[in-house]
Protein backbone atom coordinates (compact mmCIF):
# COMPACT_ATOMS: atom_id res chain seq x y z
CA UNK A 1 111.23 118.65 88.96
CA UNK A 2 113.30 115.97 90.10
CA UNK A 3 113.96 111.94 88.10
CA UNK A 4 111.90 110.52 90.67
CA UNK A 5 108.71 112.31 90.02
CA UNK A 6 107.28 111.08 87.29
CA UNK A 7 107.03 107.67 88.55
CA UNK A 8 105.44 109.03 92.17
CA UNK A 9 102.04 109.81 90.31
CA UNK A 10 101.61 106.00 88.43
CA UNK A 11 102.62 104.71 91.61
CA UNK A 12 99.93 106.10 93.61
CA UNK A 13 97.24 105.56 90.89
CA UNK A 14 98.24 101.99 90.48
CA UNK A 15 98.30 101.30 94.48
CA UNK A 16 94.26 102.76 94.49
CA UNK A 17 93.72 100.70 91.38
CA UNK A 18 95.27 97.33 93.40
CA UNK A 19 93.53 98.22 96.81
CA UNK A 20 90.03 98.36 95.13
CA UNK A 21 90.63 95.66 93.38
CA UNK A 22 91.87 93.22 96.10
CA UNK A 23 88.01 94.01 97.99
CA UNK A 24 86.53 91.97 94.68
CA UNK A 25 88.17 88.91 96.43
CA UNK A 26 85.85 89.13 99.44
CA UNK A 27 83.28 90.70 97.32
CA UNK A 28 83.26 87.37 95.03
CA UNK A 29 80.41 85.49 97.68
CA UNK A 30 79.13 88.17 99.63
CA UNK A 31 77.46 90.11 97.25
CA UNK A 32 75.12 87.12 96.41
CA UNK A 33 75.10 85.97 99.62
CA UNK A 34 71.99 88.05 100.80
CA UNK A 35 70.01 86.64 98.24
CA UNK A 36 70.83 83.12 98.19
CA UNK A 37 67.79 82.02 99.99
CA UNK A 38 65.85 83.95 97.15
CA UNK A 39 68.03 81.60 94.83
CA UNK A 40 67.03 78.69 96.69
CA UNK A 41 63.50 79.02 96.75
CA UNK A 42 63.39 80.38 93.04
CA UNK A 43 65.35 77.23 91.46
CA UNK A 44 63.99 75.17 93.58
CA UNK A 45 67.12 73.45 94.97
CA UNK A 46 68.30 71.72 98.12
CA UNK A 47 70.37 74.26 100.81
CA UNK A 48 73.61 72.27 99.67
CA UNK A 49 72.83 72.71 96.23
CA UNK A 50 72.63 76.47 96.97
CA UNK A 51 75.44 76.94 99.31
CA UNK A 52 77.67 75.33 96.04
CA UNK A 53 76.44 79.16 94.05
CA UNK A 54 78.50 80.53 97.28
CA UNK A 55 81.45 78.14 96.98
CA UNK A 56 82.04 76.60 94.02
CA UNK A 57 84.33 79.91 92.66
CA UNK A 58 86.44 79.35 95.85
CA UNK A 59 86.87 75.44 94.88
CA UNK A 60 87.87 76.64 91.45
CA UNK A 61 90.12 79.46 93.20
CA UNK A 62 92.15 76.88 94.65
CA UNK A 63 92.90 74.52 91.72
CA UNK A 64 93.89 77.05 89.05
CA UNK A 65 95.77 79.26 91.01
CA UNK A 66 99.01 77.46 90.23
CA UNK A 67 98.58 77.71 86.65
CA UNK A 68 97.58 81.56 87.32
CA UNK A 69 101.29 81.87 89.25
CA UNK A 70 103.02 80.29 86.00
CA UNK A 71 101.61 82.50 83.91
CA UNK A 72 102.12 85.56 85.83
CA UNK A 73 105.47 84.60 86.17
CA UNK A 74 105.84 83.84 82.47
CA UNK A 75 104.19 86.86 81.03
CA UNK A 76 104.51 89.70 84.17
CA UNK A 77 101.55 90.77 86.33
CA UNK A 78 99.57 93.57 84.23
CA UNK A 79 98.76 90.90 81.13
CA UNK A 80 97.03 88.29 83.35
CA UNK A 81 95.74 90.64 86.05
CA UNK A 82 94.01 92.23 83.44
CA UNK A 83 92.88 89.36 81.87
CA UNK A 84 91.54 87.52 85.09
CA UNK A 85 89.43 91.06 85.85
CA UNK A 86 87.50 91.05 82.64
CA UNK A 87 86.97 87.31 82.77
CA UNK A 88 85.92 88.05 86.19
CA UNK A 89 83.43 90.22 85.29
CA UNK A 90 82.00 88.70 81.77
CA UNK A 91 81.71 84.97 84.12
CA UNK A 92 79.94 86.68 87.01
CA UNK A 93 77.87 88.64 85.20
CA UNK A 94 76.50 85.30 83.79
CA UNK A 95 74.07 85.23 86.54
CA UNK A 96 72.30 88.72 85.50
CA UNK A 97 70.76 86.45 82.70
CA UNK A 98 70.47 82.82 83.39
CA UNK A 99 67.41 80.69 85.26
CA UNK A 100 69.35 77.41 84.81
CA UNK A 101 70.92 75.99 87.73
CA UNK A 102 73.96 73.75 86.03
CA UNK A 103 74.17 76.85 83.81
CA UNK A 104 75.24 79.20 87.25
CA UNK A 105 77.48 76.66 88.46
CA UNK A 106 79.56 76.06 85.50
CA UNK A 107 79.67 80.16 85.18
CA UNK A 108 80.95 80.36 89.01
CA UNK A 109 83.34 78.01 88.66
CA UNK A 110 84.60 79.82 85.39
CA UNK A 111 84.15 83.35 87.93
CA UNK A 112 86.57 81.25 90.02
CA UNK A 113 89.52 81.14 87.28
CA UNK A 114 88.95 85.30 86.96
CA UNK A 115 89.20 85.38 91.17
CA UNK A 116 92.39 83.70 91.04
CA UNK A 117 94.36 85.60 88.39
CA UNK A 118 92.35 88.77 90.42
CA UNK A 119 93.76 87.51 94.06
CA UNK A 120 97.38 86.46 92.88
CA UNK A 121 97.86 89.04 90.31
CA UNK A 122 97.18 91.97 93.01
CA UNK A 123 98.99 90.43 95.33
CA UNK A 124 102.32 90.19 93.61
CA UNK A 125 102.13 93.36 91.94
CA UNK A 126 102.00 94.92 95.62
CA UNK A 127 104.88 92.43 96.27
CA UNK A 128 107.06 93.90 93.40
CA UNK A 129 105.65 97.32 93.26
CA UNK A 130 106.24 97.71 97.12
CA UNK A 131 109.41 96.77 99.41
CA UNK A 132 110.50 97.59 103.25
CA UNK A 133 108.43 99.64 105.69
CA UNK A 134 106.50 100.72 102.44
CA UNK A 135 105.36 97.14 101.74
CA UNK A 136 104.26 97.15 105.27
CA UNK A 137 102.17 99.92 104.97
CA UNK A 138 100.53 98.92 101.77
CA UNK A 139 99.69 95.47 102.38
CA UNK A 140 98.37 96.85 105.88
CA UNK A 141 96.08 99.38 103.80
CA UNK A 142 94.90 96.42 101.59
CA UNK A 143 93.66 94.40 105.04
CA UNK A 144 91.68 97.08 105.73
CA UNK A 145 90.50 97.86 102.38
CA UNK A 146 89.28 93.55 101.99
CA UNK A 147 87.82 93.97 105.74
CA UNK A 148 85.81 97.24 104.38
CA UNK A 149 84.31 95.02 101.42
CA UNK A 150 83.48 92.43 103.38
CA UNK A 151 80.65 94.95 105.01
CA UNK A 152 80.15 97.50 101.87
CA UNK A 153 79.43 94.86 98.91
CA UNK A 154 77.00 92.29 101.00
CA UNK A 155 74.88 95.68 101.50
CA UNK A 156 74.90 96.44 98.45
CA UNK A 157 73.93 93.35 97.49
CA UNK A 158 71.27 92.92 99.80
CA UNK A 159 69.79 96.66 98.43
CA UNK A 160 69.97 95.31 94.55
CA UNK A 161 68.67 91.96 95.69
CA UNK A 162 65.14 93.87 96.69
CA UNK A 163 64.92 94.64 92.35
CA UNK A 164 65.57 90.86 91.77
CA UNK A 165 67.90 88.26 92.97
CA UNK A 166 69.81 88.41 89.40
CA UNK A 167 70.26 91.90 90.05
CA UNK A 168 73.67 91.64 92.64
CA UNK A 169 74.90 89.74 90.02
CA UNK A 170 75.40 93.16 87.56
CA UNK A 171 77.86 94.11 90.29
CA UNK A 172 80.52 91.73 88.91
CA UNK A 173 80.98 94.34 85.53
CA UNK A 174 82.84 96.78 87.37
CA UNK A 175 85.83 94.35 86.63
CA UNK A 176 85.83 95.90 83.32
CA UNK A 177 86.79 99.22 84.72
CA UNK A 178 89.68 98.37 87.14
CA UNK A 179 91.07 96.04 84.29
CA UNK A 180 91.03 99.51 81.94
CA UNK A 181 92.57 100.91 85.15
CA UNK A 182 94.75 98.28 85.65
CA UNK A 183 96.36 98.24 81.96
CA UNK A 184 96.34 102.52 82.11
CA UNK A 185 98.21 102.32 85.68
CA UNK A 186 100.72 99.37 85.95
CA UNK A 187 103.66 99.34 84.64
CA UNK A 188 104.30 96.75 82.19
CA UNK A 189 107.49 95.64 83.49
CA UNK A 190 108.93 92.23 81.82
CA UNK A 191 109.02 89.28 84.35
CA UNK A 192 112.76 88.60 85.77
CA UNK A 193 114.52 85.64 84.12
CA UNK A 194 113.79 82.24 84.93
CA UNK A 195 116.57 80.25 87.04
CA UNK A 196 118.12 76.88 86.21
CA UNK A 197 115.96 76.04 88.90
CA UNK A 198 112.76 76.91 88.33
CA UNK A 199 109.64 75.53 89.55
CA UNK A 200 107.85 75.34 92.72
CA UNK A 201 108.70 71.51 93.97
CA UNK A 202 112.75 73.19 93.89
CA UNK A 203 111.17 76.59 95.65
CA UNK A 204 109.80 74.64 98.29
CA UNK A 205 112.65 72.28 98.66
CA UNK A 206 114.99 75.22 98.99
CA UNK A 207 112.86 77.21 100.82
CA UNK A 208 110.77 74.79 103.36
CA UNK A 209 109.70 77.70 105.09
CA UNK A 210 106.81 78.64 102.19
CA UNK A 211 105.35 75.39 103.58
CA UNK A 212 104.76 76.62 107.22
CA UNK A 213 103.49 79.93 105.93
CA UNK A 214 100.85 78.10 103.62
CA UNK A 215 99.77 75.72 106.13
CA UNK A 216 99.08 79.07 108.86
CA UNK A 217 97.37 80.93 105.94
CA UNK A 218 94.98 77.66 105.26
CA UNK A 219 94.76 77.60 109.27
CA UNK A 220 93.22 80.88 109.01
CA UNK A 221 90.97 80.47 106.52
CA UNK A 222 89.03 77.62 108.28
CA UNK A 223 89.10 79.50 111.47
CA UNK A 224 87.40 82.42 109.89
CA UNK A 225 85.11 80.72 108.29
CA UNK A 226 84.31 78.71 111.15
CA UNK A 227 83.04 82.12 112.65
CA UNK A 228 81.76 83.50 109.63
CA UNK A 229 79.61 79.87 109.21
CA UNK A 230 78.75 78.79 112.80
CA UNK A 231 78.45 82.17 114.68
CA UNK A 232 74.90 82.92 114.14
CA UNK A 233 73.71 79.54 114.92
CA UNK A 234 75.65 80.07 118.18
CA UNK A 235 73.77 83.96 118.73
CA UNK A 236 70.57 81.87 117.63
CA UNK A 237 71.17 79.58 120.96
CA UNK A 238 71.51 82.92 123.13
CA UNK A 239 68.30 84.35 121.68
CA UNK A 240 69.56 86.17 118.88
CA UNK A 241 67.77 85.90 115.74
CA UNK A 242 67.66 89.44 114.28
CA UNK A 243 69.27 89.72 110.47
CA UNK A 244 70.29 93.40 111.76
CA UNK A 245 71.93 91.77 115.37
CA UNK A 246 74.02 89.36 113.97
CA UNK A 247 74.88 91.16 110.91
CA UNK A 248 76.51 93.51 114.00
CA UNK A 249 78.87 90.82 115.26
CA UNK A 250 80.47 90.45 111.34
CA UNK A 251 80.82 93.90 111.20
CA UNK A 252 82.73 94.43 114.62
CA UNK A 253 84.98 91.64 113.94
CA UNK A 254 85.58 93.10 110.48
CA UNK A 255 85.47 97.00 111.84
CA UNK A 256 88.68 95.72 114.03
CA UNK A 257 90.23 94.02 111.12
CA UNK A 258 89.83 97.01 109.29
CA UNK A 259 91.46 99.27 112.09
CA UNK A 260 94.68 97.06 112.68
CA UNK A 261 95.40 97.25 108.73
CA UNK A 262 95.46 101.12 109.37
CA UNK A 263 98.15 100.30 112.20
CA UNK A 264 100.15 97.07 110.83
CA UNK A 265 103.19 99.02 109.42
CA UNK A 266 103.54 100.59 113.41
CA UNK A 267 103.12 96.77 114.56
CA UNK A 268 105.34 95.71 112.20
CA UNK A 269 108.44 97.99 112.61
CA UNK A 270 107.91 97.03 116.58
CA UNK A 271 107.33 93.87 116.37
CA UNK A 272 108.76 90.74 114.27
CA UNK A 273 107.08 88.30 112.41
CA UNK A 274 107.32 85.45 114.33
CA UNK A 275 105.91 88.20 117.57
CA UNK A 276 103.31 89.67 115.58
CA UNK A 277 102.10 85.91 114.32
CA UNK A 278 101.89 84.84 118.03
CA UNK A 279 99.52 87.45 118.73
CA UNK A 280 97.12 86.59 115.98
CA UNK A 281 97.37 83.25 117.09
CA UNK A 282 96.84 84.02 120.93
CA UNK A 283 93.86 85.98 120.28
CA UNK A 284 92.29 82.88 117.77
CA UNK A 285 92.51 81.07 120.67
CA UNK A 286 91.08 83.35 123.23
CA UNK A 287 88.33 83.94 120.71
CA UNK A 288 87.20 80.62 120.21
CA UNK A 289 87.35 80.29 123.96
CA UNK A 290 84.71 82.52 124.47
CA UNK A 291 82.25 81.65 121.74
CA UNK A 292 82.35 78.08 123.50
CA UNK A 293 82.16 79.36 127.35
CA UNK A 294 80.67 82.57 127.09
CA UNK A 295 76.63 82.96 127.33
CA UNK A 296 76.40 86.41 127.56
CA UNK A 297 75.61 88.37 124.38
CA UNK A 298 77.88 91.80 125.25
CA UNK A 299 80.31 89.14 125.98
CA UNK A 300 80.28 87.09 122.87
CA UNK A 301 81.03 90.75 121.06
CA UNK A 302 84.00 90.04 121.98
CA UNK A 303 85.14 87.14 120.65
CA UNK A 304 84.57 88.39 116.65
CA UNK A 305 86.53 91.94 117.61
CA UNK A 306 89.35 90.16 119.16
CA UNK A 307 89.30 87.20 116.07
CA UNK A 308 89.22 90.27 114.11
CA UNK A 309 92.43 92.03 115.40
CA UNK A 310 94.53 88.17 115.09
CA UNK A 311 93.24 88.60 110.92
CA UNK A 312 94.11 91.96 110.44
CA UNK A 313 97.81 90.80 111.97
CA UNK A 314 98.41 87.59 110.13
CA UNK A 315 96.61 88.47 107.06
CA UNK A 316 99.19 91.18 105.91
CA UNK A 317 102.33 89.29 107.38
CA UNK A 318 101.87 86.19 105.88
CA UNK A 319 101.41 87.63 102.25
CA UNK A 320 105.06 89.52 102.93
CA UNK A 321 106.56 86.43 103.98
CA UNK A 322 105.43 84.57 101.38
CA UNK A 323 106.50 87.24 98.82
CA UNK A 324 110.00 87.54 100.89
CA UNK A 325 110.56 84.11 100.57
CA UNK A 326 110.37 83.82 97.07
CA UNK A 327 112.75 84.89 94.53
CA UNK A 328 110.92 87.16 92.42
CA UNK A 329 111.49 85.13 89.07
CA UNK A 330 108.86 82.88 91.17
CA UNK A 331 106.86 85.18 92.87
CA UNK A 332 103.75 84.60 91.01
CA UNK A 333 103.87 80.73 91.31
CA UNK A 334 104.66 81.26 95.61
CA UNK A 335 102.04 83.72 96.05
CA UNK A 336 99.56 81.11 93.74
CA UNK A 337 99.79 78.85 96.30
CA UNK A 338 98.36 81.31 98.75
CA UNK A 339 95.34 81.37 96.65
CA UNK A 340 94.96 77.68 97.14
CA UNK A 341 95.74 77.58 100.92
CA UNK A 342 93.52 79.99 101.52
CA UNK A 343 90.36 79.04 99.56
CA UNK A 344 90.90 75.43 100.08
CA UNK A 345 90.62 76.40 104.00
CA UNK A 346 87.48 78.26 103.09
CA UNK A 347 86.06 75.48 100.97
CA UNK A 348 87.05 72.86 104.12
CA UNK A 349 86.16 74.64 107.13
CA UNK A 350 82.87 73.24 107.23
CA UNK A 351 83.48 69.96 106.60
CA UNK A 352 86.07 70.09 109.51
CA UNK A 353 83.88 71.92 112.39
CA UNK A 354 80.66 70.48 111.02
CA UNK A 355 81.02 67.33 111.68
CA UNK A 356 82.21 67.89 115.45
CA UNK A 357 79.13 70.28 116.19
CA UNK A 358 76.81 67.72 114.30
CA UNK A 359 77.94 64.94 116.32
CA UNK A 360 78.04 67.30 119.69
CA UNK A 361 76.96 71.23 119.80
CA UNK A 362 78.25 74.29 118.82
CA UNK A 363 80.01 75.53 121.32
CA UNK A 364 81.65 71.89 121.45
CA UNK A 365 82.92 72.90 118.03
CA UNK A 366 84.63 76.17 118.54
CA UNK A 367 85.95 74.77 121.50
CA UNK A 368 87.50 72.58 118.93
CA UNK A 369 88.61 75.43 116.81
CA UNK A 370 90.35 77.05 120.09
CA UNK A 371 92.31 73.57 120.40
CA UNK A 372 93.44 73.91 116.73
CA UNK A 373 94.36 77.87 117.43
CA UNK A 374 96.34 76.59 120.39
CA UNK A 375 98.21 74.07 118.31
CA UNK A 376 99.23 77.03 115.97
CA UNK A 377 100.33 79.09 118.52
CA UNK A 378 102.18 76.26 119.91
CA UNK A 379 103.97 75.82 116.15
CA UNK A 380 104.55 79.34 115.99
CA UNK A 381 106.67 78.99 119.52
CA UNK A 382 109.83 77.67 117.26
CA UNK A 383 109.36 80.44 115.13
CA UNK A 384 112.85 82.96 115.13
CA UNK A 385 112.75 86.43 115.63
CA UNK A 386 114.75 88.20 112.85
CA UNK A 387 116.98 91.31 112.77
CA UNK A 388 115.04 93.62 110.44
CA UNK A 389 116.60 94.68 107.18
CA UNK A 390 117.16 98.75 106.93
CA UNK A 391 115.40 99.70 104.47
CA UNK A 392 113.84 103.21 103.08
CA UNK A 393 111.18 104.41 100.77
CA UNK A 394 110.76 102.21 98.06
CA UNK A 395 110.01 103.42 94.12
CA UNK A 396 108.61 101.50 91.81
CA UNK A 397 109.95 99.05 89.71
CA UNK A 398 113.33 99.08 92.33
CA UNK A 399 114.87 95.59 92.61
CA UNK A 400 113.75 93.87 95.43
CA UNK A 401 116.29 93.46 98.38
CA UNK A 402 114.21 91.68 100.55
CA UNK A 403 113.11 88.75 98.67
CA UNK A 404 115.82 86.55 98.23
CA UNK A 405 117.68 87.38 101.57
CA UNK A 406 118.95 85.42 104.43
CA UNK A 407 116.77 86.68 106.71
CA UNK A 408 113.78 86.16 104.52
CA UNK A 409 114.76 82.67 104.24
CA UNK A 410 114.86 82.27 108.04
CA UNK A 411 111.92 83.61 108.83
């Protein structure tokens, strides 16, 4: 038996650990999400107040997520990934027990903290864990593993919400297992030694790039959930009212997600960044496009599978260039801020595409969101391609060659 073995076996555990732990991300709304009218009607609250059960964890996502970076940084991934998934749990569990409105919203926002240190702390440990075509591969596996959640928890969900609408709620617990995983699994590798210049304002100074990546990731966000919100309003004006028909359109958009994450490390090793990112981008736009101009139902299919295939692309890219860019002494703090792009997109998107279809019609507003999908790709057209480092199976806990290169910086 070879030096190199041992570590093989933890490695693969701790990657199936990390891949069903990144779906608790997407799982954090949609598992209530079929019973939030139930919620509504049982607390007897406004919609608003009710779609705030749904967002307020993303709200809280993006303002602690910085302070989750620092501490990852400070104290190595395992301690706060660990942490976040049994605070994760405990907080959304709250709702299993609890009739009180102000009561569930101060435990989802609490839930929220958990989600962050959950999001950011997977995320870098893939970073370090992972480098090269290997990275590729893994972060292209964890796209399709968040696209599969995003179907598989909101049905479960919706079956435990027939018992009661606390019942989803119980799902939450099962961050007490992956954080036993997580501290049996990952190695507990000391973070790298802070520079003279450490912080993020000096990161992003010296790296202006990170800045560009954030802003596409917090593009993305409101574009998705500009479908994700406003789509079945828009199947609703074509005749299409059935829970089981639109719940059809989600899952082909994330069914194609889920099949380019099985594919990204091919894309990626024939394609660059700056390529691969202006095909996500051209297909947002073509997307939107057709949810404003088509009127056809088999044609409107369309638009969520092709919206799909531009996530599954940019999702996975963005989080290596972000983790590329950073110097891994900082790697929890960059990747933090990905957290906040992302959810504050989330949180945002309908208060930026609402507005426009209130004041004119749907189709009006993604017509809007194909303008602002244009603009990116537009953005993306000063984007350099870059020579591709060589680079060959990676083992864990190997130093990271990528992160703090030239071409990582130019990217």
């Amino acid at each position: 038996m070879s030096d190199q073995s041992p570590p093989a076996r933890p490695a693969r555990a701790a990657l199936s650990v990390l891949l069903f732990a990144s779906t608790l991300a997407v799982m954090a709304g949609s598992i209530i999400t079929p019973v939030l009218e139930v919620i509504r009607g049982d607390l007897d609250v406004s919609g608003t107040a009710a779609g705030l059960i749904i967002t307020a964890h993303g709200l809280a996502i993006a303002v602690t997520s910085p302070v989750v970076g620092r501490l990852i940084d400070r104290f190595g991934v395992r301690g706060p990934l660990t942490a976040g998934l049994v605070l994760y749990a405990v907080a959304g569990a709250a709702g299993l027990f609890t009739d009180d409105y102000a009561l569930l919203i101060v435990s989802r926002l609490v839930f929220g903290i958990g989600a962050a240190a959950v999001f950011s702390g997977t995320t870098v440990a893939m970073l370090s864990l992972y480098q090269g075509p290997e990275r590729d591969r893994v972060m292209g596996w964890r796209s399709t593993a968040t696209s599969v959640g995003g179907v598989v928890w909101p049905l479960i969900g919706g079956a435990l919400g027939g018992l009661s609408w606390h019942a989803p709620f119980g799902v939450y617990l099962v961050g007490i297992p992956i954080a036993l995983a997580t501290l049996l699994t990952l190695p507990d590798d000391p973070p790298p030694p802070a520079g003279k210049n450490a912080g993020l304002l000096p990161l992003l100074r010296t790296r202006p790039a990170l800045v560009g990546y954030y802003a596409l990731q917090a593009a993305a966000a409101v574009l998705l959930y500009g479908v994700v919100v406003f789509l079945p309003q828009r199947l609703g004006e074509i005749g299409i009212e059935s829970p089981f028909l639109v719940s059809l359109y989600t899952v082909a958009m994330m069914a194609a997600m889920s099949l380019v994450g099985l594919v990204y490390a091919k894309l990626r090793a024939a394609a660059g960044y700056p390529t691969l990112l202006r095909t996500a981008a051209l297909t947002w736009v073509a997307a939107f496009a057709l949810l404003g101009l088509a009127d056809q139902p088999w044609l409107i299919v369309v638009a969520p599978v092709l919206f799909g295939i531009g996530q599954g692309i940019a999702f996975p890219a963005l989080t290596v260039l972000v983790g590329e860019a950073a110097p891994a002494e900082l790697r929890g703090q960059a990747t933090s801020l990905s957290g906040t792009a992302n959810f504050a997109g989330q949180f945002v998107s309908p208060l930026i595409l609402g507005p426009v279809i209130g004041a004119t019609s749907i189709t009006s507003g993604f017509l809007t969101a194909a303008g602002l999908s244009l603009v990116v790709l537009l953005a993306l057209s000063g984007m350099r391609d870059t020579p591709r480092q060589a680079a060959g199976p990676a083992s864990p806990g190997a130093p990271d060659a990528t992160a703090d290169s030239p071409q990582a910086r130019r990217a």
